[in-house]
N, C-alpha and C. Protein backbone atom coordinates (compact mmCIF):
# COMPACT_ATOMS: atom_id res chain seq x y z
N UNK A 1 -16.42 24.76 -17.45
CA UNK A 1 -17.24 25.23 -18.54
C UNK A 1 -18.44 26.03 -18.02
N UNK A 2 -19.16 25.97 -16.54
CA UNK A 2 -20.21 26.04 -16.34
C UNK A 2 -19.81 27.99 -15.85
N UNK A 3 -18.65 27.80 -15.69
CA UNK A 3 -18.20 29.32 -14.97
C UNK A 3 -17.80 30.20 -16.29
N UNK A 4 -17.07 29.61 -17.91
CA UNK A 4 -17.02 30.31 -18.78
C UNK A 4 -18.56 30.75 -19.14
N UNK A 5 -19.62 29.62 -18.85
CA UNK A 5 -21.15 29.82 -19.63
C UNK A 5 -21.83 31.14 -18.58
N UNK A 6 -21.03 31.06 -17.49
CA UNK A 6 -21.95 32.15 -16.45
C UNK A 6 -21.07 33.42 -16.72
N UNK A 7 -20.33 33.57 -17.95
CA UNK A 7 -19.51 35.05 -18.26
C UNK A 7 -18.65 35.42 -17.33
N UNK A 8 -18.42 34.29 -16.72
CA UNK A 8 -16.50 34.14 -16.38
C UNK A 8 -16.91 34.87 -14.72
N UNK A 9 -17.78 35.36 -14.33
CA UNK A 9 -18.49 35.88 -12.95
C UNK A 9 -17.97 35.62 -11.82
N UNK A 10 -17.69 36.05 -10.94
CA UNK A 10 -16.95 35.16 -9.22
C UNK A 10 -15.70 34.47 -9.65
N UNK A 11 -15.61 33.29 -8.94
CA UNK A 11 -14.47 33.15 -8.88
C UNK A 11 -14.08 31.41 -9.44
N UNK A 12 -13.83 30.78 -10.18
CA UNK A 12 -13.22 29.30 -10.60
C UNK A 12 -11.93 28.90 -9.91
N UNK A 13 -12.25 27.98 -9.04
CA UNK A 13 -11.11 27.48 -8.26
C UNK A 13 -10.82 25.76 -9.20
N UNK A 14 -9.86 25.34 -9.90
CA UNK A 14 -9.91 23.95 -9.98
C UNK A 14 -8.36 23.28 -9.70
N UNK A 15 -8.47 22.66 -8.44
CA UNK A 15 -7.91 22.22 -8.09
C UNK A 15 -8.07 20.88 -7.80
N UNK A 16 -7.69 19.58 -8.71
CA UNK A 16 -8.37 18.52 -8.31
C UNK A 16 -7.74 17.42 -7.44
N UNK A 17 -6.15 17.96 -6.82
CA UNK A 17 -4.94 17.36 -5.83
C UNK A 17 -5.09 17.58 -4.44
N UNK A 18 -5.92 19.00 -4.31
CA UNK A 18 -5.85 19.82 -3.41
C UNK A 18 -6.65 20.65 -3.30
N UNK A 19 -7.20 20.65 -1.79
CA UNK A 19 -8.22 21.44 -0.87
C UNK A 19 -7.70 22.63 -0.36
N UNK A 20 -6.69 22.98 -0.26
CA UNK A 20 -5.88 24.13 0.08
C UNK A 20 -6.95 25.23 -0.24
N UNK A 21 -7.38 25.52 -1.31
CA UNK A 21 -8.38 26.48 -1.61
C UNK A 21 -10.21 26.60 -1.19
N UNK A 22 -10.37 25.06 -0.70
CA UNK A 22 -11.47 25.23 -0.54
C UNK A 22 -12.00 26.11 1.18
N UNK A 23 -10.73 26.43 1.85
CA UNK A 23 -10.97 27.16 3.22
C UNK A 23 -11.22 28.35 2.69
N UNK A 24 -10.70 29.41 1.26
CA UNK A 24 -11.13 30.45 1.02
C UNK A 24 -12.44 30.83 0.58
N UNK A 25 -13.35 29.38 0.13
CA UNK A 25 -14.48 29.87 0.10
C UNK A 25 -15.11 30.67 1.56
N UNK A 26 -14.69 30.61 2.70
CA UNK A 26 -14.97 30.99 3.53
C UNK A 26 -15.61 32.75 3.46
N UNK A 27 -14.61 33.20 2.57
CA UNK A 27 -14.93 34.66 1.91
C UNK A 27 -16.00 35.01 1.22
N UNK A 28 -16.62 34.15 0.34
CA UNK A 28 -17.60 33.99 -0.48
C UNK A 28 -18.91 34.25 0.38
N UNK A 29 -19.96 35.37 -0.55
CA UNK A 29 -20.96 35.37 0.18
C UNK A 29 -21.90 34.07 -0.77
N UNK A 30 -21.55 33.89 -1.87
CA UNK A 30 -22.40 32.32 -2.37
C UNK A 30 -21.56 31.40 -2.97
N UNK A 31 -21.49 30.24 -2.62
CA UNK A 31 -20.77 29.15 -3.36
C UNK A 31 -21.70 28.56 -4.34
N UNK A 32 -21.59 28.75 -5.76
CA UNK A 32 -22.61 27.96 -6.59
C UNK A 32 -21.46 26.84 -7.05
N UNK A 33 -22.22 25.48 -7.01
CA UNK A 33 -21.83 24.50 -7.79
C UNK A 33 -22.80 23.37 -8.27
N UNK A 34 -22.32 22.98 -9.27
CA UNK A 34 -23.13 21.72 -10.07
C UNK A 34 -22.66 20.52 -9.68
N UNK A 35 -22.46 19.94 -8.55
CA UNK A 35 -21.87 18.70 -8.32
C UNK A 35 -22.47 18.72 -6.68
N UNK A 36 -23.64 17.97 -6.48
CA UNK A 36 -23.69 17.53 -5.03
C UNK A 36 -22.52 17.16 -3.89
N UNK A 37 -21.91 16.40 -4.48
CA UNK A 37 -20.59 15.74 -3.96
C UNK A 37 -19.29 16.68 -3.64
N UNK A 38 -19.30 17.38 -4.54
CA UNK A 38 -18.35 17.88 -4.78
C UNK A 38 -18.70 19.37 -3.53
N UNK A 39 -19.96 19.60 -4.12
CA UNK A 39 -20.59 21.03 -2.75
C UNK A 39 -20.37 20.63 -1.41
N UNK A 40 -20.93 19.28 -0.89
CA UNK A 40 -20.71 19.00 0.40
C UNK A 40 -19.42 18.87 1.07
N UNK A 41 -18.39 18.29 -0.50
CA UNK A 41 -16.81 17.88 0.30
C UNK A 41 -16.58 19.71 0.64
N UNK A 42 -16.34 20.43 -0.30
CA UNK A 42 -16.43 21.49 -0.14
C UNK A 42 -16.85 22.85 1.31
N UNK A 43 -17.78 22.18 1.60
CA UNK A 43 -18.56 22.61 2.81
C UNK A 43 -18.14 22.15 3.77
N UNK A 44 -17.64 20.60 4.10
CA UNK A 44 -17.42 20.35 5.28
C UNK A 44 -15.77 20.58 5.29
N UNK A 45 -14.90 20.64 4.12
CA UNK A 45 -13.66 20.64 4.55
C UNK A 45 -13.46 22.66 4.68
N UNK A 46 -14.08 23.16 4.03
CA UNK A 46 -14.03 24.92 3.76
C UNK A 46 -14.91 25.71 5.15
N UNK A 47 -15.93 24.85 5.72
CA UNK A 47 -16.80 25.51 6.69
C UNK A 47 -17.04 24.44 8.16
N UNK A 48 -15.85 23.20 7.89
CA UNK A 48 -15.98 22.59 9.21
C UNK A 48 -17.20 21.57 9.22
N UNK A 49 -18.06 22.28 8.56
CA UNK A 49 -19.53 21.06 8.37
C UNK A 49 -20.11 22.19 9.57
N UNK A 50 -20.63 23.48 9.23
CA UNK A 50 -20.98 24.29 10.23
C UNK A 50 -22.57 24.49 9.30
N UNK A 51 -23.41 23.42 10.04
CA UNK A 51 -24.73 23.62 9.46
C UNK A 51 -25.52 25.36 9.13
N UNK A 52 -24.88 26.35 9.86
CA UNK A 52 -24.96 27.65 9.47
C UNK A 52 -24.90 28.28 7.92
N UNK A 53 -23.37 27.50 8.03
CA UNK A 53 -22.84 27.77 6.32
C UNK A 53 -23.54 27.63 4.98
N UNK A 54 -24.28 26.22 5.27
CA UNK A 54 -24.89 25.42 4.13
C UNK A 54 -25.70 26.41 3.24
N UNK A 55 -26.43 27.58 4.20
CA UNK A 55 -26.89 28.07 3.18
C UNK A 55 -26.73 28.91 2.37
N UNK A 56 -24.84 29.43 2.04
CA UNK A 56 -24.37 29.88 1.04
C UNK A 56 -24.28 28.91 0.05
N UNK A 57 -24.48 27.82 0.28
CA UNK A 57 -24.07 27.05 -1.49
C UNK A 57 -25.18 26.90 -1.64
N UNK A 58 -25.50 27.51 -3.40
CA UNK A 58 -26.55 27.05 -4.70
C UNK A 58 -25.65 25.69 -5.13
N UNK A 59 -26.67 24.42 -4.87
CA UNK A 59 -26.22 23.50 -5.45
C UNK A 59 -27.24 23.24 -6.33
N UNK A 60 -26.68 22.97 -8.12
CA UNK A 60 -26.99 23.12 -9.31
C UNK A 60 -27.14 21.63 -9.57
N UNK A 61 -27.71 20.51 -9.24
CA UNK A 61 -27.19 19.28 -9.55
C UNK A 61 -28.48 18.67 -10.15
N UNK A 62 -28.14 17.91 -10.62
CA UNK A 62 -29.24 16.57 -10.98
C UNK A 62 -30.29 16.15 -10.49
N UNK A 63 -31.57 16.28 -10.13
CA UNK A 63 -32.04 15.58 -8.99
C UNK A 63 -31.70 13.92 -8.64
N UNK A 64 -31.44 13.41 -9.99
CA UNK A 64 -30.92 12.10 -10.10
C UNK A 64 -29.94 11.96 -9.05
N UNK A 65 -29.00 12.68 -9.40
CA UNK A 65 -27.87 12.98 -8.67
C UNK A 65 -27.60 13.26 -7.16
N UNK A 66 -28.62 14.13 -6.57
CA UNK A 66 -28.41 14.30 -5.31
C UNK A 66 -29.61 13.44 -4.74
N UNK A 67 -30.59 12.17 -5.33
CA UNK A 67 -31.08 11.80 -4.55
C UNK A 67 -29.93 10.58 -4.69
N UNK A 68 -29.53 10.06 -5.60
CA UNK A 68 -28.03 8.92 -5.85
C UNK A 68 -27.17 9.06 -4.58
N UNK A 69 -26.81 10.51 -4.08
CA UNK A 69 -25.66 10.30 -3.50
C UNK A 69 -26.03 10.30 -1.66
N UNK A 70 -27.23 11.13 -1.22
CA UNK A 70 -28.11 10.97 -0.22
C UNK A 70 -28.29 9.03 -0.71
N UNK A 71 -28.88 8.62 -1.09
CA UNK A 71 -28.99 6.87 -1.14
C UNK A 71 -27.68 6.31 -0.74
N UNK A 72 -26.71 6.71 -1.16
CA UNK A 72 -25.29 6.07 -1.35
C UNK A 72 -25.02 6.31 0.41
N UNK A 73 -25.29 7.30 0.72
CA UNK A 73 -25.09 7.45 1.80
C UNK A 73 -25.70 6.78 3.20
N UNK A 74 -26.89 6.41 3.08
CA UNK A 74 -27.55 5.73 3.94
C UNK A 74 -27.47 4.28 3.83
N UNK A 75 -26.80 4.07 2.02
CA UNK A 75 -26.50 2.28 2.21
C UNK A 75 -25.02 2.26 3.07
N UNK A 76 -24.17 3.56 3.11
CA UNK A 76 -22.87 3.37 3.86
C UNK A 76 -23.39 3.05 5.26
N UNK A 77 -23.97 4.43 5.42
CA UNK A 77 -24.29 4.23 7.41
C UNK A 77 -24.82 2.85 7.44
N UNK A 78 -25.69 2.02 6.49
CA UNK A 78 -26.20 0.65 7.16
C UNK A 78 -25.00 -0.13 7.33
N UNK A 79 -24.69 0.38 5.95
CA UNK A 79 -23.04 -1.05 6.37
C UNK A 79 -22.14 -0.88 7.58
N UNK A 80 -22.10 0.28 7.95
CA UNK A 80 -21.64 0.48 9.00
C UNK A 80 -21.46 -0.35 10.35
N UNK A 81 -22.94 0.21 10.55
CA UNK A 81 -23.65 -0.13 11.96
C UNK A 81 -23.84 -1.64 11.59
N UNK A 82 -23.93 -2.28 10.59
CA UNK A 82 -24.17 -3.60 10.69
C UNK A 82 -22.72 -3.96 10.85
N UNK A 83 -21.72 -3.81 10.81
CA UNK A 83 -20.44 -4.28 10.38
C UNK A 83 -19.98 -3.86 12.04
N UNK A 84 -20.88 -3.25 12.71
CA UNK A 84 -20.21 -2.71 14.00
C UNK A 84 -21.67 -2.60 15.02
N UNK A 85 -22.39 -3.42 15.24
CA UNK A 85 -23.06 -3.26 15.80
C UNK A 85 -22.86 -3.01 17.07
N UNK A 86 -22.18 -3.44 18.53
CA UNK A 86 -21.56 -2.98 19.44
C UNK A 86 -21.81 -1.69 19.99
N UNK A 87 -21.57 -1.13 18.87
CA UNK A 87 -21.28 0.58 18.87
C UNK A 87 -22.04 0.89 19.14
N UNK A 88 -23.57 0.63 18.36
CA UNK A 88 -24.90 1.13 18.22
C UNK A 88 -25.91 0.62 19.67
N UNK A 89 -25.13 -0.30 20.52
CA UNK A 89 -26.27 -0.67 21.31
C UNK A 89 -26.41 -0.11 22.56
C-alpha cells in the first residue's frame, strides 16, 4: 500500500517465501522501507551485511518499532552469552 500511496514510483518487490529478489536490490541507488526488520533482513541477505551499503536504505519505521527490535536484540545476545558462557571468556 505504502508503494501504491508513493504513485506506484521504483520498484515493489513482494515476495514473502523468498529472498531470491532481495540480491537485486543491489541495483538500487535507495532502498526505502517501512519495516525495521524487514530493512535489515533485507540488507544483510541483499548486501552481505556490508556496513557500506546501509546507507542506501530510508528506513520509514516506528520509533516504537526500531527501538523494540534493537531491545529484542540485545535481550537475544544476553541469552546467548549466558546460555554459553565458555565462549565469551
Amino acid at each position: 500500500m505504502d508503494w501504491l500511496d508513493a504513485g506506484c514510483t521504483g520498484v515493489c518487490h513482494i515476495a514473502p517465501f523468498s529472498r531470491s529478489g532481495l540480491r537485486q536490490l543491489r541495483q538500487a541507488r535507495t532502498v526505502e522501507c517501512n519495516d525495521i526488520t524487514v530493512a535489515l533482513e533485507a540488507w544483510d541477505f541483499g548486501f552481505g551485511g556490508d556496513e557500506r551499503k546501509l546507507s542506501r536504505f530510508e528506513i520509514d519505521d516506528f520509533p516504537s518499532s526500531i527501538r523494540g527490535y534493537f531491545e529484542a536484540e540485545v535481550y537475544w545476545r544476553m541469552a546467548v552469552r549466558a546460555a554459553t558462557p565458555e565462549v565469551y571468556q
